[in-house]
PDB file of N, CA and C in Angstrom:
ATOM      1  N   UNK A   1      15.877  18.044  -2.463  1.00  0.00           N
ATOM      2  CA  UNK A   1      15.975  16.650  -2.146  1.00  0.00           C
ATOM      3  C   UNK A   1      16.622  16.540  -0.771  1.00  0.00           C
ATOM      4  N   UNK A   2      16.220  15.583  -0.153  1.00  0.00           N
ATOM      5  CA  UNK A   2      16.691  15.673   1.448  1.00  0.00           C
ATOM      6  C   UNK A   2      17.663  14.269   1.730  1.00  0.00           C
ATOM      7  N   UNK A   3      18.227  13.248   0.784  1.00  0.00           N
ATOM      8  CA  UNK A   3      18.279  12.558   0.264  1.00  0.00           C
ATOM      9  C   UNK A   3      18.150  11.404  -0.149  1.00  0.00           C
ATOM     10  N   UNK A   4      19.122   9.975  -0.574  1.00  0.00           N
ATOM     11  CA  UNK A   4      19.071   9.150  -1.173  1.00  0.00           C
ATOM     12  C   UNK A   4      19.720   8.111  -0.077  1.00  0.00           C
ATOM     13  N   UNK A   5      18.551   6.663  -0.520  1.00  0.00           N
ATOM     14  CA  UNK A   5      18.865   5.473   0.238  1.00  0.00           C
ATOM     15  C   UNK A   5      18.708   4.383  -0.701  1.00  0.00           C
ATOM     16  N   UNK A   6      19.870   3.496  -0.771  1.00  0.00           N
ATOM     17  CA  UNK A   6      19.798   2.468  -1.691  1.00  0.00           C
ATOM     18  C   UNK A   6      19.420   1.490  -0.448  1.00  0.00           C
ATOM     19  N   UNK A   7      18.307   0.830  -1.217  1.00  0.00           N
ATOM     20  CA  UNK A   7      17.637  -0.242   0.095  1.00  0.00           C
ATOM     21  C   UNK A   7      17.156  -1.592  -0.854  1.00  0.00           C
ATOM     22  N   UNK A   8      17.254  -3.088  -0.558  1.00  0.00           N
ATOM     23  CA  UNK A   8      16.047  -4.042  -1.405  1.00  0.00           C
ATOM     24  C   UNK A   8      14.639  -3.799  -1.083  1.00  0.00           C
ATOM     25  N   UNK A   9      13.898  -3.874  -1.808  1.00  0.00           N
ATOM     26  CA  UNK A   9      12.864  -3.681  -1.728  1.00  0.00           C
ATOM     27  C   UNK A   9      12.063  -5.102  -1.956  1.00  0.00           C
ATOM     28  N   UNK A  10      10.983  -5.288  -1.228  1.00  0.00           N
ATOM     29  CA  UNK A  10      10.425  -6.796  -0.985  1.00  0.00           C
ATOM     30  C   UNK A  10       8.933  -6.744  -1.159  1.00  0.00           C
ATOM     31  N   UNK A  11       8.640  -7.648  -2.137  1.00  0.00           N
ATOM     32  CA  UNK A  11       6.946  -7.366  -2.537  1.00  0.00           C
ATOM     33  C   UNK A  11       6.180  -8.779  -2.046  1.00  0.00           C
ATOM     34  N   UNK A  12       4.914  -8.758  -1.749  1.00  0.00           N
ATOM     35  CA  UNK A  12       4.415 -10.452  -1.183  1.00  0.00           C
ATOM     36  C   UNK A  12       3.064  -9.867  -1.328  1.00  0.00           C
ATOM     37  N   UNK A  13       2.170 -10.624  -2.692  1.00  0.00           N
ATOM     38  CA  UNK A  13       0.783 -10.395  -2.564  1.00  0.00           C
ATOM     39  C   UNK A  13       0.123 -11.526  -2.764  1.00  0.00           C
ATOM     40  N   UNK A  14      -0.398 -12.579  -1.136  1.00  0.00           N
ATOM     41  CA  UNK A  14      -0.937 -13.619  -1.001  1.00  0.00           C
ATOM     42  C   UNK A  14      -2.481 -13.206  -1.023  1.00  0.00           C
ATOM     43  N   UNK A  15      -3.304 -13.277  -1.589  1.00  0.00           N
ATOM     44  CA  UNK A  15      -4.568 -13.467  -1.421  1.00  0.00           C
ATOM     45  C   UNK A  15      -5.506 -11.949  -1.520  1.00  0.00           C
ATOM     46  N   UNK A  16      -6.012 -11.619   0.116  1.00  0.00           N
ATOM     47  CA  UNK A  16      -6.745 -10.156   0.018  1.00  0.00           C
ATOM     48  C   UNK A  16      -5.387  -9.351   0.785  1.00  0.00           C
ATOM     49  N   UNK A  17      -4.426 -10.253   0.874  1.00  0.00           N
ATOM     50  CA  UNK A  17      -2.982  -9.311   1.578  1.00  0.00           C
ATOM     51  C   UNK A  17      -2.066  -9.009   0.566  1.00  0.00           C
ATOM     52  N   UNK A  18      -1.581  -7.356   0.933  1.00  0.00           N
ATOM     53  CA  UNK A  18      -0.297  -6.848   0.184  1.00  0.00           C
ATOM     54  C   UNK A  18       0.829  -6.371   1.489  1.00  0.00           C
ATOM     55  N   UNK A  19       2.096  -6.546   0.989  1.00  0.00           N
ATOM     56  CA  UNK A  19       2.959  -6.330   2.180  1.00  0.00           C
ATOM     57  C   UNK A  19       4.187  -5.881   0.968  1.00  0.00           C
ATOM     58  N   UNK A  20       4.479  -4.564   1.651  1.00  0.00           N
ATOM     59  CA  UNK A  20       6.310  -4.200   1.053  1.00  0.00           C
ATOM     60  C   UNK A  20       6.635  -4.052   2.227  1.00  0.00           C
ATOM     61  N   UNK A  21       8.120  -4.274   1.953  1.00  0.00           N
ATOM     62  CA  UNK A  21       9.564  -3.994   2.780  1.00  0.00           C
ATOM     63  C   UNK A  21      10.399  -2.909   2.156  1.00  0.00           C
ATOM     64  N   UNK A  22      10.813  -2.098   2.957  1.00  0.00           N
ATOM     65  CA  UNK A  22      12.066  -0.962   2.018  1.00  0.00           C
ATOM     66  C   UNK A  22      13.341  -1.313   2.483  1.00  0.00           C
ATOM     67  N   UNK A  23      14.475  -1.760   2.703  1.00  0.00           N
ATOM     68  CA  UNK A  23      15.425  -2.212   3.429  1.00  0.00           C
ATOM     69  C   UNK A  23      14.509  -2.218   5.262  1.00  0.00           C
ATOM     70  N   UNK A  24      15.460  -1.492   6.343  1.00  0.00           N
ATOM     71  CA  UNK A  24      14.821  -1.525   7.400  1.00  0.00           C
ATOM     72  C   UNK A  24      14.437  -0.012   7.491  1.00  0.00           C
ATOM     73  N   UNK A  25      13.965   0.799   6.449  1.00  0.00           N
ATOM     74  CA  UNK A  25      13.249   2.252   6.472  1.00  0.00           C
ATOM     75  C   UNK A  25      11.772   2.239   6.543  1.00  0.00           C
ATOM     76  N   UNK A  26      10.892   1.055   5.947  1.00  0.00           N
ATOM     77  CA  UNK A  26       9.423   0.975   5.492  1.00  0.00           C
ATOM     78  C   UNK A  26       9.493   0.003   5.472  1.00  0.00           C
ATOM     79  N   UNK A  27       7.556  -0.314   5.976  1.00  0.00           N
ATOM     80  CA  UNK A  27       7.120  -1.486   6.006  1.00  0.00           C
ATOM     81  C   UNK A  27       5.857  -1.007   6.047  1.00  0.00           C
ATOM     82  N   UNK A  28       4.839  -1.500   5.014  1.00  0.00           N
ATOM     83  CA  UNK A  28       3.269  -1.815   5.045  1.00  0.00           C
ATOM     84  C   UNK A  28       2.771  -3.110   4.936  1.00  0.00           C
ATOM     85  N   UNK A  29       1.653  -3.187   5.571  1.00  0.00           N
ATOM     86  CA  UNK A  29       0.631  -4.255   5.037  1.00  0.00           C
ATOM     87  C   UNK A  29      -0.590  -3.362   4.959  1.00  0.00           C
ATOM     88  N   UNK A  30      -1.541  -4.313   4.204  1.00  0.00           N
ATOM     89  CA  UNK A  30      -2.679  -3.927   4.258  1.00  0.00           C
ATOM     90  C   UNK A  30      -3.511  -5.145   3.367  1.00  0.00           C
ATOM     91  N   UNK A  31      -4.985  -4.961   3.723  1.00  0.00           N
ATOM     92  CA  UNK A  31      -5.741  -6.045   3.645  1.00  0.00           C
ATOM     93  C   UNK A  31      -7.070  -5.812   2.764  1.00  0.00           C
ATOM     94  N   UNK A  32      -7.361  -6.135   1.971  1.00  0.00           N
ATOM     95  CA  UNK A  32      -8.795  -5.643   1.234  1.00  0.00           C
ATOM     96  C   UNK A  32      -9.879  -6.166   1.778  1.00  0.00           C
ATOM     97  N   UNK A  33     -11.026  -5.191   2.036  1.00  0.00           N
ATOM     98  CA  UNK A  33     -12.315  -5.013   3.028  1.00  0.00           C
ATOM     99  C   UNK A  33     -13.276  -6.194   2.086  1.00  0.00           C
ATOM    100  N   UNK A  34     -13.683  -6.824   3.452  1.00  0.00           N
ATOM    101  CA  UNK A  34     -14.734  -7.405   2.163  1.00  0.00           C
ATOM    102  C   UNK A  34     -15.760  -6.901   2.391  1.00  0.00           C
ATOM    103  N   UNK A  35     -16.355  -6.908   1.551  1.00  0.00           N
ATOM    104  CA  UNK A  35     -18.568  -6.410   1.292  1.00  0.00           C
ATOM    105  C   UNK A  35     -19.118  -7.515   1.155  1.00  0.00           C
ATOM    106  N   UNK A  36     -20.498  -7.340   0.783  1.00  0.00           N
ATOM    107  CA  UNK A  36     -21.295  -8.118   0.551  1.00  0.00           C
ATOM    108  C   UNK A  36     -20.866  -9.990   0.079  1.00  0.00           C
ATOM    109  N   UNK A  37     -21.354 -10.634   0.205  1.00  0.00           N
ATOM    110  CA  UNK A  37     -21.010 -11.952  -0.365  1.00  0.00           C
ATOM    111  C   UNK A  37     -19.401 -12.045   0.024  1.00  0.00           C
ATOM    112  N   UNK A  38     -19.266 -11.826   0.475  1.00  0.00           N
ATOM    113  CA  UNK A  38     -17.244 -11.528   0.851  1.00  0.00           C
ATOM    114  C   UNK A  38     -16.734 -11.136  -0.460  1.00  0.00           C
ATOM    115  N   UNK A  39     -16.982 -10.154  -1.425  1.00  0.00           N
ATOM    116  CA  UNK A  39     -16.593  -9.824  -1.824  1.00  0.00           C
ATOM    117  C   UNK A  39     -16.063  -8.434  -1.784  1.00  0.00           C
ATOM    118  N   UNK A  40     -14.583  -7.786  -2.639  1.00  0.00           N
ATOM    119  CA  UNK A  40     -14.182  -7.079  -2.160  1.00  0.00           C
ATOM    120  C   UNK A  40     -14.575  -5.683  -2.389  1.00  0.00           C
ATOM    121  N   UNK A  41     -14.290  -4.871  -1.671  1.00  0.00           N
ATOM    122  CA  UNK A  41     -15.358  -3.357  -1.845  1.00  0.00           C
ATOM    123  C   UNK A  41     -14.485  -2.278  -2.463  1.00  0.00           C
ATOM    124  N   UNK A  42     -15.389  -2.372  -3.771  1.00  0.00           N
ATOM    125  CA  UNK A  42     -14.413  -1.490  -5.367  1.00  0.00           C
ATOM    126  C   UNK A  42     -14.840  -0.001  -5.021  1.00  0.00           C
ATOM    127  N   UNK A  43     -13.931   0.987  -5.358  1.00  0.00           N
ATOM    128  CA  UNK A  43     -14.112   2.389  -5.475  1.00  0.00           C
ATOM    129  C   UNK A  43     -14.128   2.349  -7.181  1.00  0.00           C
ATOM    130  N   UNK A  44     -15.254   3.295  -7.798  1.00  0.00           N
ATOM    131  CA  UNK A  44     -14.691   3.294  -9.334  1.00  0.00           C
ATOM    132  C   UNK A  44     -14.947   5.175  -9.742  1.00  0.00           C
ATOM    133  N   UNK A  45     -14.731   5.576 -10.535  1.00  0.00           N
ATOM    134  CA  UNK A  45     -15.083   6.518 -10.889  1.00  0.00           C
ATOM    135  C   UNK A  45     -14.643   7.586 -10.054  1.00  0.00           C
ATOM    136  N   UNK A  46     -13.199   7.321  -8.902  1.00  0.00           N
ATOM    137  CA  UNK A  46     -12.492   7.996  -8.108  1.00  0.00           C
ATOM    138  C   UNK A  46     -11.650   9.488  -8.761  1.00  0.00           C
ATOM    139  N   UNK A  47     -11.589  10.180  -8.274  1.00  0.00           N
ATOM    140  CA  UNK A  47     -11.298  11.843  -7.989  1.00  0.00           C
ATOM    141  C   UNK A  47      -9.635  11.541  -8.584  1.00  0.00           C
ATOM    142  N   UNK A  48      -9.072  10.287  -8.205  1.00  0.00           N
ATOM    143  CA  UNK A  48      -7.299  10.301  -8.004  1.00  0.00           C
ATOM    144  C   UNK A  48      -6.141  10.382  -9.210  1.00  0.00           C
ATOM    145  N   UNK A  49      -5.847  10.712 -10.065  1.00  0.00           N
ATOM    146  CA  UNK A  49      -5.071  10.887 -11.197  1.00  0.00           C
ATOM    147  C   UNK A  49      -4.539   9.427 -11.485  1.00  0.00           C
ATOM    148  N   UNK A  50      -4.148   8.628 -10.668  1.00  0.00           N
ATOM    149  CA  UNK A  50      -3.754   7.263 -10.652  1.00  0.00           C
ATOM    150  C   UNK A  50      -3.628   6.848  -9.701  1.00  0.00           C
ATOM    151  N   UNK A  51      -4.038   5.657  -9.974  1.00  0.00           N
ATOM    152  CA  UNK A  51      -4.346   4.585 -10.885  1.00  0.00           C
ATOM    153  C   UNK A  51      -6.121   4.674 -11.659  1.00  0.00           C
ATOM    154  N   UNK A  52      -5.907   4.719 -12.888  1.00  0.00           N
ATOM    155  CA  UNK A  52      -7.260   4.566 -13.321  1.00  0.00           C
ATOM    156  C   UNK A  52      -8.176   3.469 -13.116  1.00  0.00           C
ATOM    157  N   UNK A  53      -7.626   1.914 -12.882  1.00  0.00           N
ATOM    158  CA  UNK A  53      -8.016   1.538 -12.690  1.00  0.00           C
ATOM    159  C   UNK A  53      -8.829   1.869 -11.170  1.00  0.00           C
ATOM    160  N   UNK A  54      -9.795   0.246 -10.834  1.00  0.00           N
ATOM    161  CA  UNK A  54     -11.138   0.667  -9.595  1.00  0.00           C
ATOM    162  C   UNK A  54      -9.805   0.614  -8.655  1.00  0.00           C
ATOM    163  N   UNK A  55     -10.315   1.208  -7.219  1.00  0.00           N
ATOM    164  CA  UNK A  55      -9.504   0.543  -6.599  1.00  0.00           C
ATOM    165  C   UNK A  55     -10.039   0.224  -5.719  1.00  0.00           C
ATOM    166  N   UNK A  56      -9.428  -0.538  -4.098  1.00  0.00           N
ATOM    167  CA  UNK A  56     -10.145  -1.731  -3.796  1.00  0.00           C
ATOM    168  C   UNK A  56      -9.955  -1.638  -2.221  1.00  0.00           C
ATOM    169  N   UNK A  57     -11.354  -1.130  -1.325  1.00  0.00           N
ATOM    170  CA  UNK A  57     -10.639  -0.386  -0.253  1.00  0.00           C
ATOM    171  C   UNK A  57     -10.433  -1.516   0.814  1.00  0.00           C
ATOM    172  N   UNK A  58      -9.077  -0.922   1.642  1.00  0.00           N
ATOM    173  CA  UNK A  58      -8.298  -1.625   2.104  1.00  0.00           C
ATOM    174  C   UNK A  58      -8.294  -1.138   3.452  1.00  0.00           C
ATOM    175  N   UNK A  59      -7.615  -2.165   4.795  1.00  0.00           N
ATOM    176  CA  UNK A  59      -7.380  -1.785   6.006  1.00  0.00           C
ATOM    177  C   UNK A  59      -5.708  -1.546   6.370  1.00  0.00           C
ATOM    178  N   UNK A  60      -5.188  -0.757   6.335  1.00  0.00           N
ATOM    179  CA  UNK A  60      -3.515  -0.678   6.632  1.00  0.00           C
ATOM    180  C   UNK A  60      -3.058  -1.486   8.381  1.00  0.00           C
ATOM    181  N   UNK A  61      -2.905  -2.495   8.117  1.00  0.00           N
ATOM    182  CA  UNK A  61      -2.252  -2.989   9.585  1.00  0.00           C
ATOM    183  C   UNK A  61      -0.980  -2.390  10.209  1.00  0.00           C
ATOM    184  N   UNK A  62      -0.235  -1.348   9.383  1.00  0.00           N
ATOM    185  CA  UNK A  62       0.646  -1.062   9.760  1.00  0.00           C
ATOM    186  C   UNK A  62       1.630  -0.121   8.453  1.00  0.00           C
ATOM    187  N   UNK A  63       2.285   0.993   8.679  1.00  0.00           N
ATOM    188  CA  UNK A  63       2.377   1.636   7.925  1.00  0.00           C
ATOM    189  C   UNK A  63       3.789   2.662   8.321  1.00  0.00           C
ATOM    190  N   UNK A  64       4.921   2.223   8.202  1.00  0.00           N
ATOM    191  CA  UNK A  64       6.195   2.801   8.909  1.00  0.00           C
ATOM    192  C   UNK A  64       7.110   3.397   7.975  1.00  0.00           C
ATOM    193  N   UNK A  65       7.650   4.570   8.448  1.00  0.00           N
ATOM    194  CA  UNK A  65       8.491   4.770   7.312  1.00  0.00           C
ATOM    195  C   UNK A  65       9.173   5.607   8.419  1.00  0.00           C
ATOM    196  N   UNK A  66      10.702   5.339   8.349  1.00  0.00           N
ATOM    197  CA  UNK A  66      11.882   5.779   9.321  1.00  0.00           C
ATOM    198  C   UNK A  66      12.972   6.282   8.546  1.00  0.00           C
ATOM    199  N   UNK A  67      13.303   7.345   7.874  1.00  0.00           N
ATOM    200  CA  UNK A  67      14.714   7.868   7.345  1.00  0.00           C
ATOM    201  C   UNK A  67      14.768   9.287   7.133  1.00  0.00           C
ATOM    202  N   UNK A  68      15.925   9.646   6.956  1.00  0.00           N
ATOM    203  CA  UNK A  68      16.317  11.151   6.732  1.00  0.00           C
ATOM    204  C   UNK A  68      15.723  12.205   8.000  1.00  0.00           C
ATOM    205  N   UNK A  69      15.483  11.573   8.892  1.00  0.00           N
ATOM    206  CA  UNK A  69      14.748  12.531  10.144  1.00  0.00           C
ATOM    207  C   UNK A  69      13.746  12.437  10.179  1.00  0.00           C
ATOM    208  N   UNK A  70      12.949  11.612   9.048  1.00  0.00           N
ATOM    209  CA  UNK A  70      11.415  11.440   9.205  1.00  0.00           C
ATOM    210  C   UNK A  70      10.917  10.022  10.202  1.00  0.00           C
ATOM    211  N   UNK A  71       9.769  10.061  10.849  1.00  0.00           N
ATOM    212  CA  UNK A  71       9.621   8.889  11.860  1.00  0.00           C
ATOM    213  C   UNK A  71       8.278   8.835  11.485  1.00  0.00           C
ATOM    214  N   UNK A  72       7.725   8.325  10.391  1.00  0.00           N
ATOM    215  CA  UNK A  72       6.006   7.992  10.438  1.00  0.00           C
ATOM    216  C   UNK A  72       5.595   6.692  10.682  1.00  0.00           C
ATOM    217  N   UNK A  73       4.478   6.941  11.891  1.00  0.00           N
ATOM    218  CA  UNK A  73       3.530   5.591  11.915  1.00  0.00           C
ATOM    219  C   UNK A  73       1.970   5.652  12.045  1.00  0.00           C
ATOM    220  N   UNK A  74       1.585   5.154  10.780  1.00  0.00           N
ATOM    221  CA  UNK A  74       0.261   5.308  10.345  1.00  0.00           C
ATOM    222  C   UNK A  74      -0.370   4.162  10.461  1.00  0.00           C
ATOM    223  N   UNK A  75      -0.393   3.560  11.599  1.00  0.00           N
ATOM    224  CA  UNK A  75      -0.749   1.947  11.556  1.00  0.00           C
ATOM    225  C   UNK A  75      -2.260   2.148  11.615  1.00  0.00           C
ATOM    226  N   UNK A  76      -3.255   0.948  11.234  1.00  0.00           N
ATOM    227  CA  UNK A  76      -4.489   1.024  11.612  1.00  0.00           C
ATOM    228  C   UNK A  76      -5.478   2.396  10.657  1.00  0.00           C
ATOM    229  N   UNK A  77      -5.091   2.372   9.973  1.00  0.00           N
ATOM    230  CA  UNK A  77      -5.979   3.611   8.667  1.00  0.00           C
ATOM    231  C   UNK A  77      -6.348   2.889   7.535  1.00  0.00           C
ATOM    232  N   UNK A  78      -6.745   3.685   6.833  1.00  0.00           N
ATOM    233  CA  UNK A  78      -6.991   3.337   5.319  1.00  0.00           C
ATOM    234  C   UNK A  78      -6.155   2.673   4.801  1.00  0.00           C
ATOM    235  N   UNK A  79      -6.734   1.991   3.316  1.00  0.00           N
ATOM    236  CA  UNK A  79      -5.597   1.850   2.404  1.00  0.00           C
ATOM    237  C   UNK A  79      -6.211   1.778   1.330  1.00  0.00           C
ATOM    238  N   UNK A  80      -5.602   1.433  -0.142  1.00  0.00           N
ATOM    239  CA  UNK A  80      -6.503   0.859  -1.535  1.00  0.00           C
ATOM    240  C   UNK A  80      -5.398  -0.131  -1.620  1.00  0.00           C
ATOM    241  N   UNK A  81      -5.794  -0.756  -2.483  1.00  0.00           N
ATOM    242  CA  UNK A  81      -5.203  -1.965  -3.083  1.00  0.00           C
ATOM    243  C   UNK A  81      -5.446  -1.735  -4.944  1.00  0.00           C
ATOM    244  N   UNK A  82      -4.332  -1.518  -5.528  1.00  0.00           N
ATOM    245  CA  UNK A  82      -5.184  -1.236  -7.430  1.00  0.00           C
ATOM    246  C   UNK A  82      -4.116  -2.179  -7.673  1.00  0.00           C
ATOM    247  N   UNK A  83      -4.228  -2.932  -9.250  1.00  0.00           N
ATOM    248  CA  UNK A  83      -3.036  -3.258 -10.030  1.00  0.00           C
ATOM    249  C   UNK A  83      -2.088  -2.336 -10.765  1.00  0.00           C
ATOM    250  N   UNK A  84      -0.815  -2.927 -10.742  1.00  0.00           N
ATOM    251  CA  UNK A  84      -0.085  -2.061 -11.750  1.00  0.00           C
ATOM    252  C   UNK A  84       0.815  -3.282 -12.208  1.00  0.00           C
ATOM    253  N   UNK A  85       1.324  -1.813 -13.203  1.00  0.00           N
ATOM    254  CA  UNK A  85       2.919  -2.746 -13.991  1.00  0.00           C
ATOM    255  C   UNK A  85       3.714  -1.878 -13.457  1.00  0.00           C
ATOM    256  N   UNK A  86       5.103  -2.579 -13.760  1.00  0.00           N
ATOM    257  CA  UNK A  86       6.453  -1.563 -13.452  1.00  0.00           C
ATOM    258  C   UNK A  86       7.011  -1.940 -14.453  1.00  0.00           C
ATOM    259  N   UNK A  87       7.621  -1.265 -15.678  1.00  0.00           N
ATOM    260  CA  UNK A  87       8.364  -1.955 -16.568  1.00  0.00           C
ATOM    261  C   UNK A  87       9.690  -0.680 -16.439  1.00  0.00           C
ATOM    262  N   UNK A  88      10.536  -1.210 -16.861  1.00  0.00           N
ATOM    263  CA  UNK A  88      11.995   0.013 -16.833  1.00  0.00           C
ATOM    264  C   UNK A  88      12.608  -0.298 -17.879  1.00  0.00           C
TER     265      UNK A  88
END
């Protein structure tokens, strides 16, 4: 383990947009692609262990993550968009 950051974490999913906040360590958005009829363009029957559900391909506007010596910026790539739960 390289270690531990207690941060709020901030969720906002308006429409074909998803956006988290990690304190000031991370920050994404990203946007779901539309297809045909403007509707949105499903992956199903994907390779990925999870989420089983489809998922729903996406454009990353921006993609930062700053702590422990790490400096990533993945702005402008891929993304998916799937549902989940979080229960604890």
């Amino acid at each position: 383990m390289i270690g531990v950051t207690v941060a709020p974490i901030t969720f906002d999913g308006a429409g074909a947009s998803r956006a988290m906040r990690v304190g000031d360590m991370a920050d994404v958005k990203v946007t779901a692609l539309a297809g045909q009829g403007g509707e949105q363009v499903t992956i199903a029957n994907h390779p990925l262990p999870w989420p089983r559900d489809k998922l729903v391909a996406a454009r990353a506007h921006n993609l930062r993550y700053t702590d422990h010596g790490y400096e990533w910026e993945l702005s402008q790539t891929n993304g998916f968009l799937s549902p989940f739960v979080y229960n604890g």
